[in-house]
C-alpha atoms as a PDB file:
ATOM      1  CA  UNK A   1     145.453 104.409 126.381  1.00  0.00           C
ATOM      2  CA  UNK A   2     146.267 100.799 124.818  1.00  0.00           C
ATOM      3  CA  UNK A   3     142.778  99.681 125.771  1.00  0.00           C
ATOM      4  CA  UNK A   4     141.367 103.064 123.736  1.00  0.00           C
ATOM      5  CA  UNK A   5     142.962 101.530 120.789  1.00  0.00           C
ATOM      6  CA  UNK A   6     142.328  98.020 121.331  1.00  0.00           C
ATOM      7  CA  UNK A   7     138.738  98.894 121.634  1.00  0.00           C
ATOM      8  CA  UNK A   8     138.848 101.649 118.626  1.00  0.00           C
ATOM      9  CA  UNK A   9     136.320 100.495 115.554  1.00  0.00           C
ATOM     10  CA  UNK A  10     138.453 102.935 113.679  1.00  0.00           C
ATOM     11  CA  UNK A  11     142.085 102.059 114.545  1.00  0.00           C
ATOM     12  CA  UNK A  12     141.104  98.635 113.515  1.00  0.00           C
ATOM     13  CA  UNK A  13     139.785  99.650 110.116  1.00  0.00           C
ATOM     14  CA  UNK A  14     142.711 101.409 109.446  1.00  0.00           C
ATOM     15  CA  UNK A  15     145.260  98.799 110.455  1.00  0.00           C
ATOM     16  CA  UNK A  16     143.498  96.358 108.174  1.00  0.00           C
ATOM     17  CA  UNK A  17     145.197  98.202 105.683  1.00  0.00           C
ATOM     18  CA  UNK A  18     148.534  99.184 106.675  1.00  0.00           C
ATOM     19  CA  UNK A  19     150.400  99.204 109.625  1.00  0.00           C
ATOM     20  CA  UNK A  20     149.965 102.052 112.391  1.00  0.00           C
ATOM     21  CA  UNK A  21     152.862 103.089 114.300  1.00  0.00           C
ATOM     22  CA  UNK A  22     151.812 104.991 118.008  1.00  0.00           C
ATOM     23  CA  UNK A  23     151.450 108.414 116.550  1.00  0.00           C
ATOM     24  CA  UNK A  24     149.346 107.259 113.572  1.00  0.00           C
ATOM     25  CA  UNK A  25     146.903 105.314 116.340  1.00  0.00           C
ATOM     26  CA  UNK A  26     146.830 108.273 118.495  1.00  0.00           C
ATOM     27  CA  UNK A  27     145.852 110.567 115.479  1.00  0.00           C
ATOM     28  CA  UNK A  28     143.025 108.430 115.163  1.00  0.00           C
ATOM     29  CA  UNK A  29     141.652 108.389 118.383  1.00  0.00           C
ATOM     30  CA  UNK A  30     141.254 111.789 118.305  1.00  0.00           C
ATOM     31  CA  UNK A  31     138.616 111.047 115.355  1.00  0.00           C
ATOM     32  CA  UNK A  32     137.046 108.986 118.197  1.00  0.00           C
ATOM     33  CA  UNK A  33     136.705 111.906 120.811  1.00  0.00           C
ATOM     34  CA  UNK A  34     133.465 113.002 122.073  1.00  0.00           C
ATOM     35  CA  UNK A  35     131.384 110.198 121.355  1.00  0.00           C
ATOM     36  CA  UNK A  36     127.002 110.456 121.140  1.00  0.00           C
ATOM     37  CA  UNK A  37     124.505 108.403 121.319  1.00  0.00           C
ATOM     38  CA  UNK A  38     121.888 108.600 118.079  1.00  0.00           C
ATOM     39  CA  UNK A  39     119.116 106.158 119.016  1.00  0.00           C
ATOM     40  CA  UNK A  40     117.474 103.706 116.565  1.00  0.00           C
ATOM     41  CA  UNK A  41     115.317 105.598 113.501  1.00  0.00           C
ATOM     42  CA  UNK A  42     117.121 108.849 114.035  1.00  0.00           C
ATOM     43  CA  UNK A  43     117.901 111.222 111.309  1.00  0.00           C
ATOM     44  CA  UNK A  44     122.168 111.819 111.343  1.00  0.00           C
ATOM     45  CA  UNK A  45     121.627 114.154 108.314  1.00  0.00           C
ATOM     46  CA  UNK A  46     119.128 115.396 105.772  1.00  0.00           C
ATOM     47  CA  UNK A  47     120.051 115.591 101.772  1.00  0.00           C
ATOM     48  CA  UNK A  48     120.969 119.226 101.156  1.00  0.00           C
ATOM     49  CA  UNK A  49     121.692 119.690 105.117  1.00  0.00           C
ATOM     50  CA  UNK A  50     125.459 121.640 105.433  1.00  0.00           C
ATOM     51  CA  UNK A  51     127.863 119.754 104.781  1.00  0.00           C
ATOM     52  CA  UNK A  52     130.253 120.791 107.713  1.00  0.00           C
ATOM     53  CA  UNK A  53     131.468 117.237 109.359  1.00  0.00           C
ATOM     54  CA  UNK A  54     131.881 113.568 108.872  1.00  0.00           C
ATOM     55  CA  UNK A  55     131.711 110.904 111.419  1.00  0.00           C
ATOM     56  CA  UNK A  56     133.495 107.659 113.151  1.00  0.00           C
ATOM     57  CA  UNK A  57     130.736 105.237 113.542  1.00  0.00           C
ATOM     58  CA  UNK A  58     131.716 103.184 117.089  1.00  0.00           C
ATOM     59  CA  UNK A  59     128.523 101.446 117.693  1.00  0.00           C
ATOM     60  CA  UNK A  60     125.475 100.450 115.741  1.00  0.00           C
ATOM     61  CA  UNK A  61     124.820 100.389 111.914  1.00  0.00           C
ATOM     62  CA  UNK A  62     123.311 103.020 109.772  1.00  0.00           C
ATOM     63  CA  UNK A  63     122.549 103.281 106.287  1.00  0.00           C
ATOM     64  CA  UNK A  64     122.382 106.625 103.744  1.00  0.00           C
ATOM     65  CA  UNK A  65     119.763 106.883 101.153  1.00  0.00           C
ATOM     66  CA  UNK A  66     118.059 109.371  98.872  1.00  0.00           C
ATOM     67  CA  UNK A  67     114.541 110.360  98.927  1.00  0.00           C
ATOM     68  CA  UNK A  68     112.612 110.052  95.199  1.00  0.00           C
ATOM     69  CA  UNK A  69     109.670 112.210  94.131  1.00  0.00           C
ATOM     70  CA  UNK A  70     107.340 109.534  94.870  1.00  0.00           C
ATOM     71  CA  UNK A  71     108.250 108.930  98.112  1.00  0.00           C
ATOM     72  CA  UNK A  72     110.163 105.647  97.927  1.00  0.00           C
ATOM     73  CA  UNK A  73     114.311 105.738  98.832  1.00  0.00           C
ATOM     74  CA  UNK A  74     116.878 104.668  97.153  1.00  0.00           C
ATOM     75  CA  UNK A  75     119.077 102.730  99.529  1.00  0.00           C
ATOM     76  CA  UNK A  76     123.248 103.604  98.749  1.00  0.00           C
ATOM     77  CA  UNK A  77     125.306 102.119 101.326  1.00  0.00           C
ATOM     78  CA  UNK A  78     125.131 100.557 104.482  1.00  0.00           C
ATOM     79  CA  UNK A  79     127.231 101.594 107.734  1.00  0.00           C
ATOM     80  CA  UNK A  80     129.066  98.708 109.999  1.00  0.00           C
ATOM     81  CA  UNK A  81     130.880  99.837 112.963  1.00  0.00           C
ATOM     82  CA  UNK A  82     134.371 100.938 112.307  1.00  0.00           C
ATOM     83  CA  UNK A  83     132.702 103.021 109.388  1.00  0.00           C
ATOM     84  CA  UNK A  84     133.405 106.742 108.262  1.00  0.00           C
ATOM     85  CA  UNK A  85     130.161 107.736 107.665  1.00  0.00           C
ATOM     86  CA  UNK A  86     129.775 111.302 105.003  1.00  0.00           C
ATOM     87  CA  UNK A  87     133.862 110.516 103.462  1.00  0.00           C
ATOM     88  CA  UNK A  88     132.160 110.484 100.183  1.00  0.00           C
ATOM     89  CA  UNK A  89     130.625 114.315 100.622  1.00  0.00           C
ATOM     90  CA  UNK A  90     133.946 116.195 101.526  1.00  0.00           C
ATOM     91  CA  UNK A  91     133.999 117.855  98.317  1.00  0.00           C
ATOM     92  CA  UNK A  92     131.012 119.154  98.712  1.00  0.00           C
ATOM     93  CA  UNK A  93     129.260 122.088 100.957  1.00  0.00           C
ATOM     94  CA  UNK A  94     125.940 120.225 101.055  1.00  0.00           C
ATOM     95  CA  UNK A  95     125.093 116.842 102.020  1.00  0.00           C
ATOM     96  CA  UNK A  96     124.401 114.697  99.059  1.00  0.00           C
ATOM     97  CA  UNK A  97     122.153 111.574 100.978  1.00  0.00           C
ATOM     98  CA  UNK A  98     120.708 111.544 103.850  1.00  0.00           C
ATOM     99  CA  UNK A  99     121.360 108.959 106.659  1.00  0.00           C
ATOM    100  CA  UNK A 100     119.588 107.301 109.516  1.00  0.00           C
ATOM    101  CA  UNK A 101     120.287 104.833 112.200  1.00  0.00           C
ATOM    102  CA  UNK A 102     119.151 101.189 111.753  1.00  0.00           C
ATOM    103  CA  UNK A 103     119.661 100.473 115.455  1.00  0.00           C
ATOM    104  CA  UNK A 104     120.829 101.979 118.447  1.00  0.00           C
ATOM    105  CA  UNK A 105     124.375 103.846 117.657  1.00  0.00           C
ATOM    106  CA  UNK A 106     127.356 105.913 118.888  1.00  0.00           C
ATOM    107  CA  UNK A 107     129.129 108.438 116.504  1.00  0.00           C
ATOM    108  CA  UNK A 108     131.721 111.044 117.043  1.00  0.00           C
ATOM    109  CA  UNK A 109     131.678 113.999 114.835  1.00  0.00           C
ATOM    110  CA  UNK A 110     135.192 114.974 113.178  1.00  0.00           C
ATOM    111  CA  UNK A 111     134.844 118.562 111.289  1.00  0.00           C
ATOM    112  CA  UNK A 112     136.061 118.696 107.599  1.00  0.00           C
ATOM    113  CA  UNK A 113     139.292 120.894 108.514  1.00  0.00           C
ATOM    114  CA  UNK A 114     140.152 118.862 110.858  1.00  0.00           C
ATOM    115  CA  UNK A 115     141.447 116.602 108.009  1.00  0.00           C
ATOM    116  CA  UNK A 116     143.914 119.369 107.211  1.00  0.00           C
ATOM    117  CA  UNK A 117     146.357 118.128 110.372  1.00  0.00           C
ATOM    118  CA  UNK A 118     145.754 114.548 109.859  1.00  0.00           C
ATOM    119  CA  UNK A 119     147.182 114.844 106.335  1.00  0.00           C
ATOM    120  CA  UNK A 120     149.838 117.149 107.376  1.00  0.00           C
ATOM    121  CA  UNK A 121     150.914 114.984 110.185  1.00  0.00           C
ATOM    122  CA  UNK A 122     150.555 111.507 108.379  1.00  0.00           C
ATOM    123  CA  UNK A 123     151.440 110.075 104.871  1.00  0.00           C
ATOM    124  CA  UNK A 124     150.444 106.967 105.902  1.00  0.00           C
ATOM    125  CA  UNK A 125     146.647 107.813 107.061  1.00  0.00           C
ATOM    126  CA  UNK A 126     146.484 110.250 104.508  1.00  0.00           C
ATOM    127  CA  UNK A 127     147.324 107.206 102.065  1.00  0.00           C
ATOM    128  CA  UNK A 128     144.832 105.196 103.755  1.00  0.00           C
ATOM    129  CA  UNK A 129     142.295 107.504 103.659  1.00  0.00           C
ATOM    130  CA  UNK A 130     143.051 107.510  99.888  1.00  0.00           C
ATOM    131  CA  UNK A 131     142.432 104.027 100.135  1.00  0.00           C
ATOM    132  CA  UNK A 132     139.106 103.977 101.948  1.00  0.00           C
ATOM    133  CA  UNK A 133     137.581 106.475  99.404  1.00  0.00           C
ATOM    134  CA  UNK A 134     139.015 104.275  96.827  1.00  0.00           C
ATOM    135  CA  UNK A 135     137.068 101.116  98.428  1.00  0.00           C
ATOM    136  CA  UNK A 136     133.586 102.850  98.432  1.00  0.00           C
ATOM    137  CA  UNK A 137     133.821 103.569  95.036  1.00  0.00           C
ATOM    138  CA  UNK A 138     134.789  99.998  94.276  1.00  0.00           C
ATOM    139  CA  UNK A 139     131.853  98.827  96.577  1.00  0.00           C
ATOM    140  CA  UNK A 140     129.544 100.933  94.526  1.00  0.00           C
ATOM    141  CA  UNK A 141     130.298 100.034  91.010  1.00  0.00           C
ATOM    142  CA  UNK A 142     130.382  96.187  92.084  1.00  0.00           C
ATOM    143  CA  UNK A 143     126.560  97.392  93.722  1.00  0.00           C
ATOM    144  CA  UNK A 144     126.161  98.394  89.970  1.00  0.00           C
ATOM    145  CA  UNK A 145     126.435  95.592  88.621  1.00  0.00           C
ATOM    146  CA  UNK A 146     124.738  93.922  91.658  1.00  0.00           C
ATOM    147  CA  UNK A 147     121.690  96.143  90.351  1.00  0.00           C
ATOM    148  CA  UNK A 148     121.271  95.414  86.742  1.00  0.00           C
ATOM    149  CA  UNK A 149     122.779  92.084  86.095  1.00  0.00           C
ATOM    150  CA  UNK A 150     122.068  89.431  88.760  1.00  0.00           C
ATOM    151  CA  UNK A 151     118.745  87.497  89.955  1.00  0.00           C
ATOM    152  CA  UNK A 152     116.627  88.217  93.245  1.00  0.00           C
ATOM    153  CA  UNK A 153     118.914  85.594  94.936  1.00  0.00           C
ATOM    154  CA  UNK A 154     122.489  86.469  93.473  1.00  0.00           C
ATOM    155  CA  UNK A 155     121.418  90.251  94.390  1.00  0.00           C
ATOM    156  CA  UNK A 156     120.297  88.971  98.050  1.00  0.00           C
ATOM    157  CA  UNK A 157     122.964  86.611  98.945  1.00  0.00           C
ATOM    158  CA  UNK A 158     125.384  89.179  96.844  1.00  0.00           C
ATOM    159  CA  UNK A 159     124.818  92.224  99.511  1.00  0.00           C
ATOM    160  CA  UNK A 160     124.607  90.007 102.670  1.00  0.00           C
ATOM    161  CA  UNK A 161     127.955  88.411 101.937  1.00  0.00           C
ATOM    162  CA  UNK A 162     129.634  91.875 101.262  1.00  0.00           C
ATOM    163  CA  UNK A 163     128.640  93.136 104.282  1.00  0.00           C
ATOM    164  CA  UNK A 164     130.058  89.719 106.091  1.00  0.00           C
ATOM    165  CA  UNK A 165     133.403  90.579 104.721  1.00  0.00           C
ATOM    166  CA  UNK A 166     132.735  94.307 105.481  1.00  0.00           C
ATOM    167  CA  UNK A 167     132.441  93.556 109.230  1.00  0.00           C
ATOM    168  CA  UNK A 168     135.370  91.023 109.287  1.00  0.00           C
ATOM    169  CA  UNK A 169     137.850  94.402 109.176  1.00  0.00           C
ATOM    170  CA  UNK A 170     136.517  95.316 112.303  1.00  0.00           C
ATOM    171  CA  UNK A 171     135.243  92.130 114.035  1.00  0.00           C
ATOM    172  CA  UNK A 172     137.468  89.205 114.132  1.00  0.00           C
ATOM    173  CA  UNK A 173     134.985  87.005 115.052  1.00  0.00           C
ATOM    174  CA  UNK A 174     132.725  87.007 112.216  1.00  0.00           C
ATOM    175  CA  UNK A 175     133.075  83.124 110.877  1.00  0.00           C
ATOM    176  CA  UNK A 176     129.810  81.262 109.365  1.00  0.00           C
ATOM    177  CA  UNK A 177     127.082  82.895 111.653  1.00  0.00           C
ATOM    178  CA  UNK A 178     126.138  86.557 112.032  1.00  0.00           C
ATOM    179  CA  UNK A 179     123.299  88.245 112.913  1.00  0.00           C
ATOM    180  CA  UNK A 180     122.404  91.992 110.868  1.00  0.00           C
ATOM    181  CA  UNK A 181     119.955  94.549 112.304  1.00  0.00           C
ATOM    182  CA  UNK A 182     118.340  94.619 108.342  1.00  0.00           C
ATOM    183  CA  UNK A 183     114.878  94.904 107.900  1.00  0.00           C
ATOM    184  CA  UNK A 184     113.205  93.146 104.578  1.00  0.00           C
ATOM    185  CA  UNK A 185     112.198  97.299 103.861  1.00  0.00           C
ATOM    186  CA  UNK A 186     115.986  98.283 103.901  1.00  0.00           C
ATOM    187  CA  UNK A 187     117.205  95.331 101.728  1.00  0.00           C
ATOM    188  CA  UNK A 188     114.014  95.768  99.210  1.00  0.00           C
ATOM    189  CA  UNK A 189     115.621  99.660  99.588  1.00  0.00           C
ATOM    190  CA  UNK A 190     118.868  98.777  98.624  1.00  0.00           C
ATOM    191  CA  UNK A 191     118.408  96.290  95.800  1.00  0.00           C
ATOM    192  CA  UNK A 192     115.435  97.650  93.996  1.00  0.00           C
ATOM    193  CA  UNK A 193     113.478  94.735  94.771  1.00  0.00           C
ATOM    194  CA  UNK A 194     109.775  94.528  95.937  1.00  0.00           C
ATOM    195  CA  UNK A 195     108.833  93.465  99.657  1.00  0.00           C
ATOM    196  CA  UNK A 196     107.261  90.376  97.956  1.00  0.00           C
ATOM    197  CA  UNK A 197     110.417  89.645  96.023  1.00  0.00           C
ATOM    198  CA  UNK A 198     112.557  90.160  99.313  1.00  0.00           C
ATOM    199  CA  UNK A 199     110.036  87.828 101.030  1.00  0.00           C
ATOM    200  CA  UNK A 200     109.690  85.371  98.638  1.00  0.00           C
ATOM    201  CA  UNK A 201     114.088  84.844  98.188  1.00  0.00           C
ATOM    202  CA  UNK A 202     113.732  84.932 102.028  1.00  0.00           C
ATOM    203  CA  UNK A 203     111.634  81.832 102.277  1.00  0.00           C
ATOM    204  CA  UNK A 204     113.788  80.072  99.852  1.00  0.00           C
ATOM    205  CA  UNK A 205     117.215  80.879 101.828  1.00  0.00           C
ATOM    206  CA  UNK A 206     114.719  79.490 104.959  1.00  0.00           C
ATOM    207  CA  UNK A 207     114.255  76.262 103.209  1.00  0.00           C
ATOM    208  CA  UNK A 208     117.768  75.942 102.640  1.00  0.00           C
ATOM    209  CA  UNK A 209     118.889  76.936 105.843  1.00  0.00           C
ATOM    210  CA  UNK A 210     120.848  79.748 104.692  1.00  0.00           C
ATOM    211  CA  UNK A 211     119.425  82.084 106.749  1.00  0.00           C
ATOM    212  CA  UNK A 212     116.557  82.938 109.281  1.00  0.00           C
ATOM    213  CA  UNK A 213     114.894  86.283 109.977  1.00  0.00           C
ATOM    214  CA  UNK A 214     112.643  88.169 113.217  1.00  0.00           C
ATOM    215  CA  UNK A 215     112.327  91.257 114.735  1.00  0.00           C
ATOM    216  CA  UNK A 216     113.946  93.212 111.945  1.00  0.00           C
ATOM    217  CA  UNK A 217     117.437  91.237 112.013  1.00  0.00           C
ATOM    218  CA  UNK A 218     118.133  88.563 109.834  1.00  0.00           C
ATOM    219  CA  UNK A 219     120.817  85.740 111.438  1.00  0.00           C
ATOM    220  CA  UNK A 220     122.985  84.200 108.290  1.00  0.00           C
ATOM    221  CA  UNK A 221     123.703  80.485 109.501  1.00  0.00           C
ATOM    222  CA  UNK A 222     125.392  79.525 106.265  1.00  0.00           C
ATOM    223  CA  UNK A 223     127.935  82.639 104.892  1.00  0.00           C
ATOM    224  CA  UNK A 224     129.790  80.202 102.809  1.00  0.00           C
ATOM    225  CA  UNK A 225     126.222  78.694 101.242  1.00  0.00           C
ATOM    226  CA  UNK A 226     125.800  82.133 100.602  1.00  0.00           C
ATOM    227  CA  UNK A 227     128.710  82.660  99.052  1.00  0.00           C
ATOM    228  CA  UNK A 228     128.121  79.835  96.883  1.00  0.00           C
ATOM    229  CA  UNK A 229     124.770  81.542  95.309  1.00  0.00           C
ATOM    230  CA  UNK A 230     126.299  84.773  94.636  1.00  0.00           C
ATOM    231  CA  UNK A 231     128.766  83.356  93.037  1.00  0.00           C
ATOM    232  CA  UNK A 232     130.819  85.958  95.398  1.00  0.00           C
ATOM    233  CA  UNK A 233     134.461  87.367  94.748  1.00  0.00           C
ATOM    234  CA  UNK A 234     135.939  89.604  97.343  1.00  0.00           C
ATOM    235  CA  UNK A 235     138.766  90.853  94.740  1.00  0.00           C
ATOM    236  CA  UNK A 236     136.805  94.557  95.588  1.00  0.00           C
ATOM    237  CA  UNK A 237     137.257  94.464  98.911  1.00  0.00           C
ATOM    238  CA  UNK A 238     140.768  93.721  98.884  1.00  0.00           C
ATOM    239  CA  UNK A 239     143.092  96.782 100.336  1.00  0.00           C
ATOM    240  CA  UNK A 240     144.311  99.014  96.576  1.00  0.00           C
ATOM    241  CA  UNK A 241     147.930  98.928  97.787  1.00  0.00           C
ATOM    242  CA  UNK A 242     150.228  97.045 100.416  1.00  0.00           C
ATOM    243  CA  UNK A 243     151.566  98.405 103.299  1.00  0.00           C
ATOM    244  CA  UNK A 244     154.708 100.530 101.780  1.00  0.00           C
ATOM    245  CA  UNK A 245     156.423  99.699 105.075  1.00  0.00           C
ATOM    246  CA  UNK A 246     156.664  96.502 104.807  1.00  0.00           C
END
């Protein structure tokens, strides 16, 4: 059972936040149960689909989006393993996005009421859950401002950075080199910026060996240089509360 949590993308989130005594870990695990495979390019969830479950995301990356009128998607967020993947919808009894898997990817599905026994059973994940929610908005109105108010390359070397820092909580080894399964199409997506501006801001992070791409991953050799051109501040990202046990 140790090596279940050891190994848990979840447990790990969660203990970046606070800390997780044995019956808080176990409670966890049990979000973990049942795991599936969803292979690359699969739909998790259409927009307007019922709204009935949200998932652990143990393997792979995935990203929700909405569909426009004219056919082009809006990319909102981007999934790293260690993820809770449809938090945001709870409140709601249909799915507001839709969501589909950027690579090869293993989720476990954890029904809505389920939630009911976790937050009877546990102050401390129901704080951190609290916490999580409170995160993703954060991450959003920082992708706000990411939107309107900063160049092709701050908005470039902006998102890749976050999602450095995203995958630290769950990854310890993340340092100055990292390689992301995200395609010039899902980064134009997410930033509103054409494939020839994402291509063009490419080539320059080339040059300056920030970066290299192929195969629809992109390998950041130089986080910190990255860093440097966003001008980046992880104050967002930062847990909303210490642990009250401490």
């Amino acid at each position: 059972m140790d090596n279940d949590v050891d190994n848990s993308c979840i447990v790990k989130h969660f203990k970046s936040y606070a800390t997780l005594d044995e019956k808080d870990q176990q409670l966890l695990l049990s979000l973990e149960e049942g795991p599936r495979a969803w292979p690359k390019n699969t739909i998790l969830w259409h927009q307007n689909d019922q709204s009935d479950c949200f998932y652990t995301l143990s393997k792979g990356w995935a990203c929700s989006f909405r569909e426009l009128k004219d056919g082009t998607r809006q990319v909102l967020d981007i999934y790293v393993p260690g993820d809770i993947v449809g938090l945001r919808e709870f409140s709601f009894q249909k799915r507001i996005t839709s969501v589909i898997m950027l690579n090869d990817a293993e989720l476990c599905a954890f029904p809505r009421h389920h939630l009911d026994h976790i937050f009877s059973s546990s102050l401390m994940l129901c704080n951190i859950m609290f916490m999580i929610t409170s995160r993703d908005q954060a991450i959003l109105l920082e992708r706000l401002v990411n939107l309107g108010r900063r160049s092709a390359r701050e908005k470039l070397a902006h998102f890749l950075v976050e999602i450095s820092y995203r995958l630290q909580r769950t990854n310890a080894r993340v340092e100055d080199h990292l390689s992301l399964p995200l395609s010039q199409s899902v980064l134009g997506d997410a930033l509103g910026l054409s494939a020839v501006h994402v291509s063009r801001t490419f080539q320059e992070f080339r040059r300056e060996g920030l970066l290299k791409t192929g195969n629809s991953h992109l390998e950041l050799l130089d986080i910190r240089g990255l860093e440097a051109v966003a001008g980046f501040d992880a104050f967002y990202l930062e847990p909303p509360i210490s642990d009250s046990r401490s």
